[in-house]
Each structure stands twice: as C-alpha cells, then as structure tokens.
C-alpha atoms as a PDB file:
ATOM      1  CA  UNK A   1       0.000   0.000   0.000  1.00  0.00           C
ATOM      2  CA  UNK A   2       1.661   3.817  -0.956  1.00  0.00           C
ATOM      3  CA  UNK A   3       2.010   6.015   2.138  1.00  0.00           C
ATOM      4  CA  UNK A   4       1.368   3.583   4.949  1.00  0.00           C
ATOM      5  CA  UNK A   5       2.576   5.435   8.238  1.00  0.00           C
ATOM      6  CA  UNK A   6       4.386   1.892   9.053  1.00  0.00           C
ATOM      7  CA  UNK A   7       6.113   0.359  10.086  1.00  0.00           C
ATOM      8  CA  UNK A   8       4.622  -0.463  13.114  1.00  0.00           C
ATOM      9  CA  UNK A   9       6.986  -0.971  16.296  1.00  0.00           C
ATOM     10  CA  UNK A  10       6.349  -3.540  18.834  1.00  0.00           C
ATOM     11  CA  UNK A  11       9.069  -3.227  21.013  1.00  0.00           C
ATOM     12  CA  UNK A  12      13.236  -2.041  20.335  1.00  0.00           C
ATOM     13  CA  UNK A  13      14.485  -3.001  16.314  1.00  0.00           C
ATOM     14  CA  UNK A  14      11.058  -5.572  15.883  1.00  0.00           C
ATOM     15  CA  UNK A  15       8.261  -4.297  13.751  1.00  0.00           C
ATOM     16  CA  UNK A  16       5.409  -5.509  11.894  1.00  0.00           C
ATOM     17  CA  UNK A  17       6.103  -6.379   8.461  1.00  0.00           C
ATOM     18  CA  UNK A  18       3.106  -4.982   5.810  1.00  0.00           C
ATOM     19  CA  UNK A  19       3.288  -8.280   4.289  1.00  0.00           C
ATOM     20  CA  UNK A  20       1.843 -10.553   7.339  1.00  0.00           C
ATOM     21  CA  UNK A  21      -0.987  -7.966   7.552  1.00  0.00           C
ATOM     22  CA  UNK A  22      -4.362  -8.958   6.921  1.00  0.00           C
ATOM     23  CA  UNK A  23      -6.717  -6.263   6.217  1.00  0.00           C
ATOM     24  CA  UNK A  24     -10.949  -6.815   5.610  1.00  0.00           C
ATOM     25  CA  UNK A  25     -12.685  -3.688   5.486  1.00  0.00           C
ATOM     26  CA  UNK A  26     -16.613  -3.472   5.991  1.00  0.00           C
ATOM     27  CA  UNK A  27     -19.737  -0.337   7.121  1.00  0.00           C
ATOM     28  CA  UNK A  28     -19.341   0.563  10.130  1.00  0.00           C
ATOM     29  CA  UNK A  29     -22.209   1.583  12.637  1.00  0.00           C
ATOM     30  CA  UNK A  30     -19.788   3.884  14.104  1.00  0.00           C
ATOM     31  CA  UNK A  31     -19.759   7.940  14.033  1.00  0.00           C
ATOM     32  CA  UNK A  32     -20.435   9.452   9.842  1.00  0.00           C
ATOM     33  CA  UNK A  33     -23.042  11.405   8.179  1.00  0.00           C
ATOM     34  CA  UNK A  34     -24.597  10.989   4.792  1.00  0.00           C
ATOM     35  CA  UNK A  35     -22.061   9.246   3.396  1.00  0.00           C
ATOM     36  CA  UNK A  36     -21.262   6.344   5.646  1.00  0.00           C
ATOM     37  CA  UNK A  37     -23.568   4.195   4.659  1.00  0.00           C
ATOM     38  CA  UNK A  38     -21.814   3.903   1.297  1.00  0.00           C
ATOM     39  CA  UNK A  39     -18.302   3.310   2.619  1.00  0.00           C
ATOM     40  CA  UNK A  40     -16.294   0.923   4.295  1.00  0.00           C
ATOM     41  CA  UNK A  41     -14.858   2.607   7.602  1.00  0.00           C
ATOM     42  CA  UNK A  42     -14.499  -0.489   9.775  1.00  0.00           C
ATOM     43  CA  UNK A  43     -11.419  -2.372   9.770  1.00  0.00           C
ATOM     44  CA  UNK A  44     -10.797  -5.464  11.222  1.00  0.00           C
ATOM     45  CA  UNK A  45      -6.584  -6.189  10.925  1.00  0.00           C
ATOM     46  CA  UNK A  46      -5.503  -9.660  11.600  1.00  0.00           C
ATOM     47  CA  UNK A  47      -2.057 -11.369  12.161  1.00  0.00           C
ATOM     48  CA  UNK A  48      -0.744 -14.993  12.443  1.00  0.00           C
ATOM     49  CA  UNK A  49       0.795 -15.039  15.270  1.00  0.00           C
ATOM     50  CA  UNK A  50       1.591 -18.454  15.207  1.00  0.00           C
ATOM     51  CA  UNK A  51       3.439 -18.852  11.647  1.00  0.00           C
ATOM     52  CA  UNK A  52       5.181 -14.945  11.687  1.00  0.00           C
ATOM     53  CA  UNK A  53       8.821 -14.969  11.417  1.00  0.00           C
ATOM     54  CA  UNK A  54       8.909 -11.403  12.466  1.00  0.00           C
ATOM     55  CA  UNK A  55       9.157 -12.025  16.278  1.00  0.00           C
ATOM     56  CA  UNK A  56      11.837 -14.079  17.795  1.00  0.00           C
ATOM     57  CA  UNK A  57      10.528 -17.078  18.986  1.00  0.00           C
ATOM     58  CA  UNK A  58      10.881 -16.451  22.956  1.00  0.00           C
ATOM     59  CA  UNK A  59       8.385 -13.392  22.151  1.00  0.00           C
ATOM     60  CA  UNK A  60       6.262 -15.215  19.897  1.00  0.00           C
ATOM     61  CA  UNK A  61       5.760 -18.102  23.087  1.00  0.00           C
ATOM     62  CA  UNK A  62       5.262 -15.078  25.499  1.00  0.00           C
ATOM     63  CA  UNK A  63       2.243 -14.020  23.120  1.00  0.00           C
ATOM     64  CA  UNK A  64       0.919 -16.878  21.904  1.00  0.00           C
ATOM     65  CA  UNK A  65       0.461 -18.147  25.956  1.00  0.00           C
ATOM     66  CA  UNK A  66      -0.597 -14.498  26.984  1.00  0.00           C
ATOM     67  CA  UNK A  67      -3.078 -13.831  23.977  1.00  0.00           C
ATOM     68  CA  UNK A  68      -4.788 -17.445  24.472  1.00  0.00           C
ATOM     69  CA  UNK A  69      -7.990 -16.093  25.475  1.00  0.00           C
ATOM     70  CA  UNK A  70      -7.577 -13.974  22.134  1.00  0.00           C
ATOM     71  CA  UNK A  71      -6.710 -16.081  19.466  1.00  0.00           C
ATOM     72  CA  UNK A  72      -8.520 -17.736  16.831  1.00  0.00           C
ATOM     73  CA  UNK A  73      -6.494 -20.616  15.331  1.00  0.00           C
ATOM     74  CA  UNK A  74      -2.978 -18.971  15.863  1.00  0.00           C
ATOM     75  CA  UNK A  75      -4.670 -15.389  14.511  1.00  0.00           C
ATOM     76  CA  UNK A  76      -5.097 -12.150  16.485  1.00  0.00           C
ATOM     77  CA  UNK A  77      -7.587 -10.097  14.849  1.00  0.00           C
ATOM     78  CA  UNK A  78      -7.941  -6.100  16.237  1.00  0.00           C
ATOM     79  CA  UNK A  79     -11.188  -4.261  15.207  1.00  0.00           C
ATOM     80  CA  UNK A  80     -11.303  -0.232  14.470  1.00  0.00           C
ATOM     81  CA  UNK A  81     -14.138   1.735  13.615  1.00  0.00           C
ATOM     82  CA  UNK A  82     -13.951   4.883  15.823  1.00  0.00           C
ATOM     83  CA  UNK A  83     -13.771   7.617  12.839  1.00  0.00           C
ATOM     84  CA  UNK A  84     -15.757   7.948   9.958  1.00  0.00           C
ATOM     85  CA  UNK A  85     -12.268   7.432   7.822  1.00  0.00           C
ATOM     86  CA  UNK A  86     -11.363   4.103   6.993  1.00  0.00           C
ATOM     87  CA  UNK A  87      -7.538   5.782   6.704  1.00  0.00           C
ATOM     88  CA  UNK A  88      -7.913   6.641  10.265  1.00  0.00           C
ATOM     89  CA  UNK A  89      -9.371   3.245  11.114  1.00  0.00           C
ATOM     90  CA  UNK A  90      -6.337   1.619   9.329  1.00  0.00           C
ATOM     91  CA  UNK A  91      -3.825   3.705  11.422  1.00  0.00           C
ATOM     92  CA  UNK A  92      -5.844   3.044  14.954  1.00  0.00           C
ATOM     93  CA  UNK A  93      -5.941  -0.919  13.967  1.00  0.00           C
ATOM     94  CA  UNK A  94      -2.613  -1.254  13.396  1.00  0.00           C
ATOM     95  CA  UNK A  95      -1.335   1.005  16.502  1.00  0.00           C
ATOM     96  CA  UNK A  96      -3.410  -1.224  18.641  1.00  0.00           C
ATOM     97  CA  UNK A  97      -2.152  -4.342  17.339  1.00  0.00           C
ATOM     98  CA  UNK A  98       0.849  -3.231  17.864  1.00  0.00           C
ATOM     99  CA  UNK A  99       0.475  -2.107  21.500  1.00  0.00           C
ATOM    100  CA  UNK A 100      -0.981  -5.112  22.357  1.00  0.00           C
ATOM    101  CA  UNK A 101       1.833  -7.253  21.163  1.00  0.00           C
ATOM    102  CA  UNK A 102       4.363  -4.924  22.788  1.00  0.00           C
ATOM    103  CA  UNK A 103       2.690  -5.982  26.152  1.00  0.00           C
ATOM    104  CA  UNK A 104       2.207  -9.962  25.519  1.00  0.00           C
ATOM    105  CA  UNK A 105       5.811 -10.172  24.615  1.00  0.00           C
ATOM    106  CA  UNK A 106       7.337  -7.862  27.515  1.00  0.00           C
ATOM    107  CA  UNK A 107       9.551  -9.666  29.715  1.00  0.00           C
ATOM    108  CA  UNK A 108       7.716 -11.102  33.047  1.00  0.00           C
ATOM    109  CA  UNK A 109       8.371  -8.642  35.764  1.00  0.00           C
ATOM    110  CA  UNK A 110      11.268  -9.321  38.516  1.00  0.00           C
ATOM    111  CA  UNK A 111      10.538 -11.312  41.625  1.00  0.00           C
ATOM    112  CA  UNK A 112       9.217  -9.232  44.443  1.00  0.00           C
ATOM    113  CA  UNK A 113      11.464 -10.242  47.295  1.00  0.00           C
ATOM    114  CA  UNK A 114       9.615  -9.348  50.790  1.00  0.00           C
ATOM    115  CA  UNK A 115      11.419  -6.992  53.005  1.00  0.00           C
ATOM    116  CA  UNK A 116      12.157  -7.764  56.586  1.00  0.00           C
ATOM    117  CA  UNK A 117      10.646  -5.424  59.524  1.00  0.00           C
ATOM    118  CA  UNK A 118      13.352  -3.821  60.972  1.00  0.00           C
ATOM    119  CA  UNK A 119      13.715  -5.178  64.730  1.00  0.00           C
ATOM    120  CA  UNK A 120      13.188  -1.615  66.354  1.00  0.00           C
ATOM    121  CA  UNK A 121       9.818  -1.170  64.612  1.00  0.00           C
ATOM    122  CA  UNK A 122       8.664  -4.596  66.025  1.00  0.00           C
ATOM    123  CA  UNK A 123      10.046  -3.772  69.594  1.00  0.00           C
ATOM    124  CA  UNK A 124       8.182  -0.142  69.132  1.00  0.00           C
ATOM    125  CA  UNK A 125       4.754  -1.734  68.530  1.00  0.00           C
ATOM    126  CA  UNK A 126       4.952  -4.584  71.075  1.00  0.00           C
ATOM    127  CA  UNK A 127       6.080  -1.964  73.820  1.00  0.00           C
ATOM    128  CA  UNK A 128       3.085   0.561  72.689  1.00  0.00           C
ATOM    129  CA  UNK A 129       0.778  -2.626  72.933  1.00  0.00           C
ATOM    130  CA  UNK A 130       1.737  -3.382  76.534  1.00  0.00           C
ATOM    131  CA  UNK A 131       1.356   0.075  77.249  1.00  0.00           C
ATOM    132  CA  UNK A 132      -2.306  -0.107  75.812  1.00  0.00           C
ATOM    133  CA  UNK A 133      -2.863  -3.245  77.875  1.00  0.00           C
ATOM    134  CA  UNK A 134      -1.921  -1.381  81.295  1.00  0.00           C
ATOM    135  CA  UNK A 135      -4.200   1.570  80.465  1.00  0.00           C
ATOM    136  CA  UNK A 136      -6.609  -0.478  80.202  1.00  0.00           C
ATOM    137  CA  UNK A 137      -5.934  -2.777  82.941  1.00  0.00           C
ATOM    138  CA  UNK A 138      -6.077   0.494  85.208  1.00  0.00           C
ATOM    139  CA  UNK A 139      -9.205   0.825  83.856  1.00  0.00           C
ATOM    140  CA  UNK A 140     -11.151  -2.282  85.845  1.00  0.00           C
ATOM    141  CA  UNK A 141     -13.241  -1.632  88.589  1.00  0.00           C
ATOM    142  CA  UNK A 142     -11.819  -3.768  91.208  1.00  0.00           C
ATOM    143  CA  UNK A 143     -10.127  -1.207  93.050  1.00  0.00           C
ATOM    144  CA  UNK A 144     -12.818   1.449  93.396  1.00  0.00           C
ATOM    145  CA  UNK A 145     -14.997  -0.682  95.679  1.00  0.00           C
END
C-alpha cells in the first residue's frame, strides 16, 4: 500500500512487516453522516501469530500463551471503527495491534522479594501494645470498691 505510516513498532528493532498484515474492510455503525452508509470505515486487521517470522521465537511463546484467550487458530484479529475514515481506522488498527503485542511479549516482571521489619519497629509496637494493655488494665473496677 503507498504512504502507509508503518512500520509499526512492537518493542526495540522488531516491527510488523506490511506483508503478514491482513486487512478486511466493511460499514461501520460507528460515528459518519450521509455518506457512511456507502463506505467501508471499519477495519478489522488480523495477524498470524503463530506462523510470523517477524518475532523471535521467545516473544512469539510469550504471546501466543498471553493472547490465548484472544486467538482464533494462531490469529489475532484487532477491530477499528472509531472515525468515519477508513484511513484513520487503518492507522488506529494497526497502533493497537501493535500495543498489544508490545505488552504480551514484555519480559515477566522481577521477583518481588519481601522486606524484613526492621527489629526496632517490632520492639516499638509490642512496647506501645503493653502500654495499651496497662491503660486499660487500670481501667477495671476492682479497686474502686
């Protein structure tokens, strides 16, 4: 296609390559006036995510476990019909697609490793519980009689 904004960037030196795109076009019920009736303005973009050579393969398990729920024998498919231009549409699709593989392939994030209490905290809150206790121990009515 001439003048494409692409390529689209998933993450560092990886993009989507135009070729591996899948574009169906088709009315949208979205926002238009007159005219929308008569044109295409929804796209609907898919990609194979399970035969592209355009990720490496670690990312492409990363996806293809994250984007289960997603995928439709191997395929992602993103849907765009938000402005009454199909151009627009095309642009949208494709930024989305490319978002959301930037976040199924991201690394998994580090560990958490839990943080000890220091010891002078702990001996602050046990000596300001025992100091609660005697309060209210003082507060008992056995030596008012």
């Amino acid at each position: 296609m001439v003048g494409m904004s692409g390529p689209y960037v998933v993450r560092g030196s990886v993009s989507l390559p135009e070729a591996e795109l899948m574009w169906r076009f088709s009315r949208s019920s979205g926002p238009g006036g007159q005219h929308v009736n008569t044109s295409d303005s929804q796209v609907e973009l898919r990609f194979d995510l399970e035969r592209t050579e355009a990720l490496p393969e670690v990312w492409k398990a990363r996806a293809l476990e994250r984007l289960a729920g997603r995928l439709v024998d191997g395929v992602v498919t993103v849907r765009a019909s938000e402005h009454r231009s199909q151009w627009r549409n095309r642009e949208t699709a494709a930024v989305r697609l490319a978002a959301l593989l930037a976040e199924a392939t991201a690394p998994p994030p580090k560990p958490r490793r839990p943080t000890r209490i220091p010891r002078g905290i702990n001996e602050r809150r046990l000596r300001q519980k025992k100091q609660r206790s005697e309060t209210k121990r003082g507060r008992t009515g056995r030596d008012w009689g």
